[in-house]
Protein backbone atom coordinates (compact mmCIF):
# COMPACT_ATOMS: atom_id res chain seq x y z
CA UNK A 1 121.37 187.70 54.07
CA UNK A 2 122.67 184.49 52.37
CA UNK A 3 119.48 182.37 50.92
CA UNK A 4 120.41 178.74 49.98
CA UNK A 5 118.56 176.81 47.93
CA UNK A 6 118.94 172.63 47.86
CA UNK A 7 117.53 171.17 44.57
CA UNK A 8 117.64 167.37 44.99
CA UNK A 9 119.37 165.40 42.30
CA UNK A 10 117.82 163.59 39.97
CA UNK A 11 117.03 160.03 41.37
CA UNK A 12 115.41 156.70 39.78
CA UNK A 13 112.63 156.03 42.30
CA UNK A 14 109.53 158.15 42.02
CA UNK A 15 106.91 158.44 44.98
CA UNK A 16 103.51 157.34 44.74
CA UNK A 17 100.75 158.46 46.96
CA UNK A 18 97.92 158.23 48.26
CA UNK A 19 97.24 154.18 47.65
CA UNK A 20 95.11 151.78 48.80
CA UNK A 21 96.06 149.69 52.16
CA UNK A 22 95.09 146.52 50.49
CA UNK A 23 97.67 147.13 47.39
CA UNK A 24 100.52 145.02 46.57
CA UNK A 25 103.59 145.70 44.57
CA UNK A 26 102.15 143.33 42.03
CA UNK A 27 98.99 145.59 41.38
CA UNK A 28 101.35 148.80 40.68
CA UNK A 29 104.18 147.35 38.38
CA UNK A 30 101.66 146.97 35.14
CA UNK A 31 101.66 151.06 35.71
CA UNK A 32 104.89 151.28 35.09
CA UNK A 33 106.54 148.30 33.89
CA UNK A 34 105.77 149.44 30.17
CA UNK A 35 108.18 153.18 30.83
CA UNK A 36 111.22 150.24 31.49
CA UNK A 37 112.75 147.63 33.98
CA UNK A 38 111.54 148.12 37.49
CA UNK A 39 114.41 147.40 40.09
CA UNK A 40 112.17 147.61 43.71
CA UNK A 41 108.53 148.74 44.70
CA UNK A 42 108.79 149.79 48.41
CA UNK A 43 105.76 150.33 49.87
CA UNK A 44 106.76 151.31 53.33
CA UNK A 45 105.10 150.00 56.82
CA UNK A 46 104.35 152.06 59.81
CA UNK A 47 106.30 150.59 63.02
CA UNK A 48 103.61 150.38 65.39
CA UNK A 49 100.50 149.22 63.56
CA UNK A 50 102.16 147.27 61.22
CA UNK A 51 99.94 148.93 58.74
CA UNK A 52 100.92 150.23 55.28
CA UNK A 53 101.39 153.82 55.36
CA UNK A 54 99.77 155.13 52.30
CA UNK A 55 102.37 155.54 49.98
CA UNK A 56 105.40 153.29 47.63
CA UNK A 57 108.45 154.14 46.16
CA UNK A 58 108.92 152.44 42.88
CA UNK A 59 112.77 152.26 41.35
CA UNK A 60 113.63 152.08 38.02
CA UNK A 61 116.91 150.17 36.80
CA UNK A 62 117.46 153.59 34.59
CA UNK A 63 117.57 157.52 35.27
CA UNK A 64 116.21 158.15 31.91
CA UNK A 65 112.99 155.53 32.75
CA UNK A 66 111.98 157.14 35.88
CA UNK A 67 112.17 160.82 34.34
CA UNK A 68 109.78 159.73 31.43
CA UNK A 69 107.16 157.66 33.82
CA UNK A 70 107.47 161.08 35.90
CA UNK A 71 106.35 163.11 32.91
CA UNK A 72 103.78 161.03 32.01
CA UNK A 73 102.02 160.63 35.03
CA UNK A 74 102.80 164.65 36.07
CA UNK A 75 100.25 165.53 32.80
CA UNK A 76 97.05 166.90 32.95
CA UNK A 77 94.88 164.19 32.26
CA UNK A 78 97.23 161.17 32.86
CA UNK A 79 95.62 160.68 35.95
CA UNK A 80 96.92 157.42 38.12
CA UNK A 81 94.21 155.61 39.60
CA UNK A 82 95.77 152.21 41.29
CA UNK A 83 93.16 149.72 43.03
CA UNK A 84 93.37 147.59 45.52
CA UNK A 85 92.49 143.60 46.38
């Protein structure tokens, strides 16, 4: 038996969940905008309600950004706690 094994690449967006439905891409960027240039925050809608689903993608301009707002946030006690209106 053959077991394959898919890592995905290293990418410059991280995903950010669970969020408020009232937040704006506005109230995220000061929680990263200090780890380096931000290129997008996508914070995705569902089709039929027209409501925001819960979770954003926020894309760095660099690899090396993303990785180090990853590590940050990923340690115990750097907890992410993003409000909303």
């Amino acid at each position: 038996m053959t077991i394959h094994i898919f890592l995905r690449p290293p990418n410059k967006s991280l995903f950010i969940r669970p969020l408020d439905p009232a937040i704006t891409p506005e109230q995220i960027a000061p929680f990263f905008q200090d780890f380096g240039e931000i290129r997008d925050i996508h914070i995705p809608i569902d089709f039929k309600t027209q409501k925001m689903r819960g979770f954003c993608y926020v894309e760095f301009e660099e690899l090396g950004d993303a990785e180090v707002a990853r590590e940050h946030y990923n340690q115990e006690g750097n907890k992410l706690e993003i409000g909303g209106k």
